[in-house]
N, C-alpha and C. Protein backbone atom coordinates (compact mmCIF):
# COMPACT_ATOMS: atom_id res chain seq x y z
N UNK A 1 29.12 -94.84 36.24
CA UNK A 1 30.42 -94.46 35.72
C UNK A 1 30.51 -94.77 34.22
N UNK A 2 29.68 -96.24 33.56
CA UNK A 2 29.95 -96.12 32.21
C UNK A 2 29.30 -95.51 31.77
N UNK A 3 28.28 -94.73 32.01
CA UNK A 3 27.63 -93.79 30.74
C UNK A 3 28.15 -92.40 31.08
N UNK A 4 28.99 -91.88 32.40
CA UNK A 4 29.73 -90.62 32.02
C UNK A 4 31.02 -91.38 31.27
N UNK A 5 31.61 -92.02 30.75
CA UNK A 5 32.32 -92.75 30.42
C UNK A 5 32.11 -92.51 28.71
N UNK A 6 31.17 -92.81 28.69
CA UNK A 6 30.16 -92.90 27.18
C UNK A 6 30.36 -91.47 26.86
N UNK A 7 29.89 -90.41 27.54
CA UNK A 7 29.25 -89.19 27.21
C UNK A 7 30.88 -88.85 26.99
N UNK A 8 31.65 -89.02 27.78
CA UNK A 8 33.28 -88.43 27.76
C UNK A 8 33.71 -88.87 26.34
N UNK A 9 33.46 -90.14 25.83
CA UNK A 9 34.29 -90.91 24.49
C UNK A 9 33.24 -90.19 23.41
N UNK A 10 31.55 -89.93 23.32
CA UNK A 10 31.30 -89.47 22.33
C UNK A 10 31.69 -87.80 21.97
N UNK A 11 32.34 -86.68 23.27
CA UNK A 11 32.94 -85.62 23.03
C UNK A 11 34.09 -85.81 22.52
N UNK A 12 35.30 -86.83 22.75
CA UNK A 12 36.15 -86.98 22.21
C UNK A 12 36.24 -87.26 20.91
N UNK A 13 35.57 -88.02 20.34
CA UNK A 13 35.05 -88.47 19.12
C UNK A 13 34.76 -87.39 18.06
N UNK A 14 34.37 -86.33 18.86
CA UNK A 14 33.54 -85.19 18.13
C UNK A 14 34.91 -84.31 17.96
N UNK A 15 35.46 -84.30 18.89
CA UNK A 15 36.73 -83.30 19.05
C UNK A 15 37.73 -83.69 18.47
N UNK A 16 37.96 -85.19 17.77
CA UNK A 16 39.06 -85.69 17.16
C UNK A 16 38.57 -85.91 15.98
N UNK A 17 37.99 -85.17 14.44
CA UNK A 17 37.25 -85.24 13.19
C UNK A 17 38.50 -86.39 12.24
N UNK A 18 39.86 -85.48 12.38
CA UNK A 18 40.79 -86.23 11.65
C UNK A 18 41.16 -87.64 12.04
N UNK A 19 41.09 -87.63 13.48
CA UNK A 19 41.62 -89.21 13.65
C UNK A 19 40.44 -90.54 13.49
N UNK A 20 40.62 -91.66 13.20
CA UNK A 20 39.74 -93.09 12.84
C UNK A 20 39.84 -93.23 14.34
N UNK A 21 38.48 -93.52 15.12
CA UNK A 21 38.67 -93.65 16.75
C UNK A 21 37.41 -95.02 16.49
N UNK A 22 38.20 -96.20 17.48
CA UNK A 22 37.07 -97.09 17.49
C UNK A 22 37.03 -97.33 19.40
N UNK A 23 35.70 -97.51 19.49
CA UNK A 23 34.90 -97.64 21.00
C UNK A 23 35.28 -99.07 21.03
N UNK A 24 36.29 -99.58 22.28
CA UNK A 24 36.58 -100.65 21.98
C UNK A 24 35.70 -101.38 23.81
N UNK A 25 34.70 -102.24 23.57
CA UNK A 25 34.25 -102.39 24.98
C UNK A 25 34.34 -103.99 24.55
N UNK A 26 35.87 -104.56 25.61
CA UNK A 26 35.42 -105.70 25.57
C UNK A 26 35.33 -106.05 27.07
N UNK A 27 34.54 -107.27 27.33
CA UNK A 27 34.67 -107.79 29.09
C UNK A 27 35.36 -109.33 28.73
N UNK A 28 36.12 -109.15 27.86
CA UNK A 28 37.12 -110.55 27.53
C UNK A 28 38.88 -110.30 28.26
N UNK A 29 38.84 -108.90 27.43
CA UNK A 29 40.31 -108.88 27.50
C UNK A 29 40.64 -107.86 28.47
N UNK A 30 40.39 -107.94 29.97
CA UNK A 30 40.82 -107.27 30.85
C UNK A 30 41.90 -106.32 30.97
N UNK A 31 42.06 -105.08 31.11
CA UNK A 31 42.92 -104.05 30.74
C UNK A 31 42.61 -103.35 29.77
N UNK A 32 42.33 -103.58 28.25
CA UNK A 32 42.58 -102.83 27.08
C UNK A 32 41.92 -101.92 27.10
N UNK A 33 42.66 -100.69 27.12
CA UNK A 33 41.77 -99.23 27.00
C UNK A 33 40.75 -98.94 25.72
N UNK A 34 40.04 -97.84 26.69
CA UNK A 34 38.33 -97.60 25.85
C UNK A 34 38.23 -97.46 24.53
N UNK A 35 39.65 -96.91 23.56
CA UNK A 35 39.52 -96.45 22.18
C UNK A 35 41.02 -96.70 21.60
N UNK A 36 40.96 -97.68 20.68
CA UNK A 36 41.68 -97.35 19.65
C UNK A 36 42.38 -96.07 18.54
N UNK A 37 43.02 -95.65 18.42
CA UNK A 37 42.60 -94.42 17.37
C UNK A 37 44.22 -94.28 16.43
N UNK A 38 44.02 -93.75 14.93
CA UNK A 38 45.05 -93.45 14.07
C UNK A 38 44.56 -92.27 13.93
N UNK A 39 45.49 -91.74 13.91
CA UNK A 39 45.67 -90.09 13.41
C UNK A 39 47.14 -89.75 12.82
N UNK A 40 46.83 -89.19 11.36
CA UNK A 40 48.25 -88.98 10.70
C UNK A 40 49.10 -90.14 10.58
N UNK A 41 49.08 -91.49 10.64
CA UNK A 41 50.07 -92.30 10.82
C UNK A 41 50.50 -93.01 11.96
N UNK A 42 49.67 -92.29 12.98
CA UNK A 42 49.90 -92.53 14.45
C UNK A 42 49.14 -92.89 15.02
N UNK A 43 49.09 -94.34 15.70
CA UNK A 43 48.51 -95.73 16.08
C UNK A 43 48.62 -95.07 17.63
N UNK A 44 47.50 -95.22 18.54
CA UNK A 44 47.59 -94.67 19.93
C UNK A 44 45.70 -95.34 20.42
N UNK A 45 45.78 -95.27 21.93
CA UNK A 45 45.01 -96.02 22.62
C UNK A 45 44.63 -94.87 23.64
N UNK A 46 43.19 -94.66 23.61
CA UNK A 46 42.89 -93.95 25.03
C UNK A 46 42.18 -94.77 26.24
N UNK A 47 43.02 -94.69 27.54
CA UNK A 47 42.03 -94.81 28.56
C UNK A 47 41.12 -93.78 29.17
N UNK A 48 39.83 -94.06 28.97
CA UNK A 48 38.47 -92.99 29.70
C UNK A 48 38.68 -93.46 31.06
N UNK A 49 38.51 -92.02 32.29
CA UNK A 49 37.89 -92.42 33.61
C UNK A 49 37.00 -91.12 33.73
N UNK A 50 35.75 -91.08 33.87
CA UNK A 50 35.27 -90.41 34.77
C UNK A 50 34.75 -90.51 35.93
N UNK A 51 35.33 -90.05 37.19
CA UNK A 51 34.76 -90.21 38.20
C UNK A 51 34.98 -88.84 39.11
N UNK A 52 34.94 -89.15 40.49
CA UNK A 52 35.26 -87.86 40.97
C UNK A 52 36.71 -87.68 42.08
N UNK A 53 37.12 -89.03 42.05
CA UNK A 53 38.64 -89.22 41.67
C UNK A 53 39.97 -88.05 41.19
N UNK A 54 40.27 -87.45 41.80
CA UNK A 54 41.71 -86.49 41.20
C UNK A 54 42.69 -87.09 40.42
N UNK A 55 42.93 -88.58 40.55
CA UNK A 55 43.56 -89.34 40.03
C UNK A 55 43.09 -90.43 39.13
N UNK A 56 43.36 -90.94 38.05
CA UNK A 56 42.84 -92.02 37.26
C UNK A 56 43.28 -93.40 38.07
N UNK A 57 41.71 -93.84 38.59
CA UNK A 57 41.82 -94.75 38.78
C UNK A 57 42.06 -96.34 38.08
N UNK A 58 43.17 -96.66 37.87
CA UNK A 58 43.67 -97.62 36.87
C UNK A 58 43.52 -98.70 37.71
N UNK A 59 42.79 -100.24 37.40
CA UNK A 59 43.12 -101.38 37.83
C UNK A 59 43.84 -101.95 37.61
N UNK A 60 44.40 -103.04 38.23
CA UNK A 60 45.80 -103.73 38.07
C UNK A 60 45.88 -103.81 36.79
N UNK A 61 45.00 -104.28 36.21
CA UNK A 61 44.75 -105.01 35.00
C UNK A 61 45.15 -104.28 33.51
N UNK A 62 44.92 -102.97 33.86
CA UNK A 62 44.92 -101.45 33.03
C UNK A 62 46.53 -101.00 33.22
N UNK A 63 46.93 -101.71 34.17
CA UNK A 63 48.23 -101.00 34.75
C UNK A 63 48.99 -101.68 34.12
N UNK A 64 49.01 -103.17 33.93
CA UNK A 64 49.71 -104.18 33.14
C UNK A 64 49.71 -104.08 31.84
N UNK A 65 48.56 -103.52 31.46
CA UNK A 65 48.31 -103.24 29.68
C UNK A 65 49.25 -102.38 28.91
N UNK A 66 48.91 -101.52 29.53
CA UNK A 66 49.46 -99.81 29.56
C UNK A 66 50.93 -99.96 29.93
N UNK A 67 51.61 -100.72 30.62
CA UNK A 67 52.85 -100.75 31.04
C UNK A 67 53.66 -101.82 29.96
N UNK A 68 52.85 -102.72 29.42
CA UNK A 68 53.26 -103.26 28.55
C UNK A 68 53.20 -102.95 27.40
N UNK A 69 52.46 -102.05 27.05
CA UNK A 69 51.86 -101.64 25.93
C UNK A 69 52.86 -100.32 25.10
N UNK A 70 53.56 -99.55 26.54
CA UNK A 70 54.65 -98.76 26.25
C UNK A 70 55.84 -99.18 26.19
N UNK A 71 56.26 -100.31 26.94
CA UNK A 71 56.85 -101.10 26.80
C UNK A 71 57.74 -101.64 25.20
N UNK A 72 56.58 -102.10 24.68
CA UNK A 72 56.64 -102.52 23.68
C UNK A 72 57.22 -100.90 23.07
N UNK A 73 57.21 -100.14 22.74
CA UNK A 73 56.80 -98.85 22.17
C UNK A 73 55.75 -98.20 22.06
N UNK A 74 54.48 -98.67 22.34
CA UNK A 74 52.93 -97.93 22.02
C UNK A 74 52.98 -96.79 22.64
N UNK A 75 51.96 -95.86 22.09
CA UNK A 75 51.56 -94.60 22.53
C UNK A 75 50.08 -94.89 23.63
N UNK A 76 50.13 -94.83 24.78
CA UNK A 76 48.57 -94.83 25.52
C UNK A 76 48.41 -93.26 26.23
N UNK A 77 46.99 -92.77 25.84
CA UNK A 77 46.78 -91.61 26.70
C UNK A 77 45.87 -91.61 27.55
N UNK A 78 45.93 -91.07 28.76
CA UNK A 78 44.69 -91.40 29.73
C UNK A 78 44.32 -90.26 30.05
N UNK A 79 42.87 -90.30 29.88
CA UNK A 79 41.95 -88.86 29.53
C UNK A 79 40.46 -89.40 31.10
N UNK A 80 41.33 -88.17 31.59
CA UNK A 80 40.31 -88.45 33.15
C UNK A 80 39.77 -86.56 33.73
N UNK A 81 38.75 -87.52 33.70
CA UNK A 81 37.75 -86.39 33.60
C UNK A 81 37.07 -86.65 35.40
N UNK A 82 37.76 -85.33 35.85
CA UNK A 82 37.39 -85.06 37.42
C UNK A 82 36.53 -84.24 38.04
N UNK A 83 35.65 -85.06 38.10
CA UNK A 83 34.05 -84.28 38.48
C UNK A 83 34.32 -83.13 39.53
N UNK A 84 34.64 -83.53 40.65
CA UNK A 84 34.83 -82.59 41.85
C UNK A 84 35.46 -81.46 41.19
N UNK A 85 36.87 -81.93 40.90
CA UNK A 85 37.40 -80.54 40.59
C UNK A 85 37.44 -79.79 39.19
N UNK A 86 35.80 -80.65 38.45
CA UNK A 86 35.87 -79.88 37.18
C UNK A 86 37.08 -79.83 36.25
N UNK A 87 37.74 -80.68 36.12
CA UNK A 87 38.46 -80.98 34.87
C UNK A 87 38.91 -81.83 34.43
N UNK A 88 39.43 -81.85 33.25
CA UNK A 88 39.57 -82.90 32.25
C UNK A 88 41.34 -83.12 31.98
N UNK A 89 41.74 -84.00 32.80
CA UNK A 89 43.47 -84.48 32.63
C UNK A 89 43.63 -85.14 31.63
N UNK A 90 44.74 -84.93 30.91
CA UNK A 90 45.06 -86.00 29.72
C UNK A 90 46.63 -86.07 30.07
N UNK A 91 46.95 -86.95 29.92
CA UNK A 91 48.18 -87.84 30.61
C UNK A 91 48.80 -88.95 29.22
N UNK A 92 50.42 -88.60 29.33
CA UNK A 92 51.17 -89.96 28.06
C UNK A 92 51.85 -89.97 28.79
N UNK A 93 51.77 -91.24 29.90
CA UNK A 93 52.59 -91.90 30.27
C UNK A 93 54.30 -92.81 29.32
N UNK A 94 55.07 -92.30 29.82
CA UNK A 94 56.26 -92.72 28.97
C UNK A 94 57.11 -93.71 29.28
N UNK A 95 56.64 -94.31 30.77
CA UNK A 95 57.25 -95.34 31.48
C UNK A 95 56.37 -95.80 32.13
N UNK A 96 56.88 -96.94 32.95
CA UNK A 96 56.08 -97.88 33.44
C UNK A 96 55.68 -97.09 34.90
N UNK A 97 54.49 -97.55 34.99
CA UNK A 97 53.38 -96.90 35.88
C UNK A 97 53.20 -98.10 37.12
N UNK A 98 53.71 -98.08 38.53
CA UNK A 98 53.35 -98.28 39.93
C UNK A 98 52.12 -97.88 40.34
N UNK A 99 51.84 -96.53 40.43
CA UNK A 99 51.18 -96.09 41.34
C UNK A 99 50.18 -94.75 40.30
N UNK A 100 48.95 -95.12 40.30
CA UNK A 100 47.99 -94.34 39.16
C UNK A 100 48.38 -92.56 39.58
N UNK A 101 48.11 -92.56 40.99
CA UNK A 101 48.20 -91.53 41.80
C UNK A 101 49.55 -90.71 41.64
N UNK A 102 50.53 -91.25 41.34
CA UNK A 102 51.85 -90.20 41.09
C UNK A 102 51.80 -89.75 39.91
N UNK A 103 50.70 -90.55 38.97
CA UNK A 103 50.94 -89.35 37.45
C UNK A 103 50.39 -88.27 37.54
N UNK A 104 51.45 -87.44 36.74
CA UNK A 104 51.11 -86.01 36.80
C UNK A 104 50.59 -85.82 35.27
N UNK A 105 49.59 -85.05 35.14
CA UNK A 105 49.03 -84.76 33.86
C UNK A 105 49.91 -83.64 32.86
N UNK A 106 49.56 -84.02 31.91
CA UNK A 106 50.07 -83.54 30.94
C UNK A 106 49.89 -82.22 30.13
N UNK A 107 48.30 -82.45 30.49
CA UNK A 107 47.71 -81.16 30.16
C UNK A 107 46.43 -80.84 31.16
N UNK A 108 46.07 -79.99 31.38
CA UNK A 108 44.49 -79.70 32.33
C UNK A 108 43.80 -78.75 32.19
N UNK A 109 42.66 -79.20 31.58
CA UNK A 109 41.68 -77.97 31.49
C UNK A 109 40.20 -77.55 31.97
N UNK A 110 39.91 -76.97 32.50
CA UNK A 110 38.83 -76.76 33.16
C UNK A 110 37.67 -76.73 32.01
N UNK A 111 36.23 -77.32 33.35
CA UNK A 111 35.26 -76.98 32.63
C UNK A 111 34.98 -75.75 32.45
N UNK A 112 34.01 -75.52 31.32
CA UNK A 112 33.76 -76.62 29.76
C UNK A 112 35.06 -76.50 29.18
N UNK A 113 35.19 -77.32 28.59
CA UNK A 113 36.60 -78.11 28.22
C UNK A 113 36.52 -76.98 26.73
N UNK A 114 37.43 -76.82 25.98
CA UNK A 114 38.02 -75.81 24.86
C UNK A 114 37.98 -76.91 24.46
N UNK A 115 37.31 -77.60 23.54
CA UNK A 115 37.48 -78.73 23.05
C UNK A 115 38.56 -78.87 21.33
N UNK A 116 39.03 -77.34 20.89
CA UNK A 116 40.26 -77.46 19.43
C UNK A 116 41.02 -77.31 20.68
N UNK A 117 41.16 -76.95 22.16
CA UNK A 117 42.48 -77.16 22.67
C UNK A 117 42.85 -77.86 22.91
N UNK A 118 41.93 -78.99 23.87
CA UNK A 118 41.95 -80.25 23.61
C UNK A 118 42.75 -81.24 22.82
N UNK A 119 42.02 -80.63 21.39
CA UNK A 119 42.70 -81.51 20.02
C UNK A 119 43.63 -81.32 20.01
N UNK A 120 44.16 -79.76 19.98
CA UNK A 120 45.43 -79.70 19.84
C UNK A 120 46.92 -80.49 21.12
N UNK A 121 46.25 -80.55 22.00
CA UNK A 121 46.80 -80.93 23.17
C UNK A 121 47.38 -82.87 22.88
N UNK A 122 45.92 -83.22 22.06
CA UNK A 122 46.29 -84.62 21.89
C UNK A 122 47.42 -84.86 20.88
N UNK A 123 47.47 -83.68 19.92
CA UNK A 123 48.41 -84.12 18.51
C UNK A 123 49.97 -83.77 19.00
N UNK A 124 49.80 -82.53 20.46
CA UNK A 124 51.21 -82.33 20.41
C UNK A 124 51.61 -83.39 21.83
N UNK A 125 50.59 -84.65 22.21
CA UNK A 125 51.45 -85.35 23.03
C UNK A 125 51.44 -86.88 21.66
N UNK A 126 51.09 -86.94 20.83
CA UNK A 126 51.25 -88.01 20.18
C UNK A 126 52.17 -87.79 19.19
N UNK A 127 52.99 -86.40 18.94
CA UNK A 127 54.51 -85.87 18.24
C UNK A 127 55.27 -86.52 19.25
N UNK A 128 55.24 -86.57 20.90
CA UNK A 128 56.13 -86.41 20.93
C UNK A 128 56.81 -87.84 21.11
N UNK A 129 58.14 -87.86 21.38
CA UNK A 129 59.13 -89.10 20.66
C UNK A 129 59.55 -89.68 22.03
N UNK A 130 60.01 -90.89 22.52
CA UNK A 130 60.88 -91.35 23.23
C UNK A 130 61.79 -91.11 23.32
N UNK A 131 62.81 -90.44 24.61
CA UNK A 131 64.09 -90.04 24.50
C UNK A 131 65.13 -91.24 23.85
N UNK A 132 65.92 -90.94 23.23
CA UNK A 132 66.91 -91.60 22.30
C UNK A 132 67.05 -92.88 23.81
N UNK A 133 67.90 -92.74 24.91
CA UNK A 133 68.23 -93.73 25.68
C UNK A 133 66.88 -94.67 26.00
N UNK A 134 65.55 -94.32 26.57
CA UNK A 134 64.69 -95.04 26.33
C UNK A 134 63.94 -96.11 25.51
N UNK A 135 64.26 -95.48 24.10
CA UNK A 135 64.15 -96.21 23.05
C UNK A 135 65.02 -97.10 22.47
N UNK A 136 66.25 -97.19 22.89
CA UNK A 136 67.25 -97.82 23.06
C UNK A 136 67.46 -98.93 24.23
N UNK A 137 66.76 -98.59 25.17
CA UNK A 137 66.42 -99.82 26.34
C UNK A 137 65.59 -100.74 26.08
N UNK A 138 64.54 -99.95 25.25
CA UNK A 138 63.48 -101.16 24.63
C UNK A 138 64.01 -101.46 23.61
N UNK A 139 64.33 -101.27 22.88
CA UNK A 139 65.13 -101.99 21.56
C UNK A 139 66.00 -103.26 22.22
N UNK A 140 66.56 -103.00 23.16
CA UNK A 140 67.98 -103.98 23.75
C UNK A 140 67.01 -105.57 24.44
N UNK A 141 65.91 -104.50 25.53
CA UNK A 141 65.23 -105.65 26.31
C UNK A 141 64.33 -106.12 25.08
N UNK A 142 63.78 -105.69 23.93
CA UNK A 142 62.93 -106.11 23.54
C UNK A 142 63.82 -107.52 22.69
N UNK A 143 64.69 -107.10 22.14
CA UNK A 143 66.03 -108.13 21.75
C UNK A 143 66.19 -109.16 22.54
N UNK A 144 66.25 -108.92 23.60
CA UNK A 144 66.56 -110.07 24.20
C UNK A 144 65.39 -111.13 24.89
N UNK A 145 64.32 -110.76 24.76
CA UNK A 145 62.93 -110.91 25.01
C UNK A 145 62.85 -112.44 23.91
N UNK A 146 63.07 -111.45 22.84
CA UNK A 146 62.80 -112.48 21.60
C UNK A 146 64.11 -113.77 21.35
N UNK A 147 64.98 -113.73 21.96
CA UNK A 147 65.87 -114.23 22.05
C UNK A 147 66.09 -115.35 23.62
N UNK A 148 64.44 -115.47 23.73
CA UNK A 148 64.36 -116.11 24.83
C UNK A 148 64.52 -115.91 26.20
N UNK A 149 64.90 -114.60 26.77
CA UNK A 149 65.04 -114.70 28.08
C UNK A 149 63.69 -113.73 28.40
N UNK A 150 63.79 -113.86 29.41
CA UNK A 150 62.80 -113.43 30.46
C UNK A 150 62.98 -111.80 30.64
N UNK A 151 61.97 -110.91 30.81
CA UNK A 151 62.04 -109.39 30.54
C UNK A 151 60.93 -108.94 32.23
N UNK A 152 61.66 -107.87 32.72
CA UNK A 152 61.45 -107.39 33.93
C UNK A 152 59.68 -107.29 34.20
N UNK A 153 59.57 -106.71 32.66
CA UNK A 153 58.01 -106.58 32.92
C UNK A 153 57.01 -107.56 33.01
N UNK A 154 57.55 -108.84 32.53
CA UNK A 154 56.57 -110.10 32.79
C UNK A 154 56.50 -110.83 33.84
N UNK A 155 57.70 -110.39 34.70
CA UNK A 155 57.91 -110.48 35.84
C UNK A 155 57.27 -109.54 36.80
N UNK A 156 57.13 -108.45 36.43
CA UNK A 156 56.46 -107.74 37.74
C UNK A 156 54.66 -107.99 37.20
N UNK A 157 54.49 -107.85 36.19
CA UNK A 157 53.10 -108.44 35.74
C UNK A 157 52.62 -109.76 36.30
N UNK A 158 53.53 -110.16 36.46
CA UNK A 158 53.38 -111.91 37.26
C UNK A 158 52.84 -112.03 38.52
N UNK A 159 53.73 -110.66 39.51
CA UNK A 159 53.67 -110.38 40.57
C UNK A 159 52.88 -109.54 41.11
N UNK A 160 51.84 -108.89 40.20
CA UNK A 160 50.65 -108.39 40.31
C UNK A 160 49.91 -108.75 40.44
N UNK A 161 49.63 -110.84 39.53
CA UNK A 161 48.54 -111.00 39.52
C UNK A 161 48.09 -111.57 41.02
């Protein structure tokens, strides 16, 4: 799985010229997705899966990252590449994620992948914005976070482990 993993991040790499993408492999910090990347101003994280999986298989660990990680405000995209059924899902999760299996992709394209559609596919999910009330929930919980109390997500992160 890590070297279709590999082969998936060095096409991406190739397919993203404008954005700074770094291969991030650590076995320290459990969860943190495969790539870093800026493009235009815009700070964003990809998770790689290839397997033969219909669904991105996310470990707890990935689930907590990613849930916190949007949380906060971050952009994460998860780019799962499904052998059986020949294609390549890319997914921006915008809320917190239960269950890997209920996300619905964002975009899907069959093999061989159109790889400027691709690109283009990544720039028009990293435009897009948090609905005004969303961004306003994290603004409030994130407020009060810092203000000492306790926030839902460190709590269900708790209850994961």
């Amino acid at each position: 799985m890590k070297k279709r993993e590999s082969l998936l991040w060095q096409k991406i790499n190739k397919a993203l010229p404008k954005a700074h993408l770094t291969r991030i492999e650590s076995n320290t910090l459990q969860g943190i997705p495969d790539i870093n990347g800026v493009w235009s101003s815009k700070s964003f994280w990809i998770e790689l899966k290839s397997d033969k999986s219909s669904f991105p298989k996310l470990s707890k660990w990935q689930v907590a990252w990613i849930n916190k990680h949007i949380y906060r405000g971050g952009t994460v995209l998860i780019c799962n590449e499904t052998l059986l059924e020949r294609r390549l899902k890319l997914y921006r999760p915008l809320s917190a994620i239960t269950d890997p299996r209920s996300l619905v992709p964002d975009f899907s394209f069959s093999f061989p992948v159109h790889w400027p559609t691709f690109r283009e596919a990544c720039w028009d999910l990293l435009q897009r914005c948090l609905p005004s009330e969303d961004l306003a929930r994290f603004e409030t919980e994130a407020w009060a976070q810092d203000n000492g109390k306790k926030n839902s997500l460190d709590e269900l992160e708790l209850s994961r482990s």
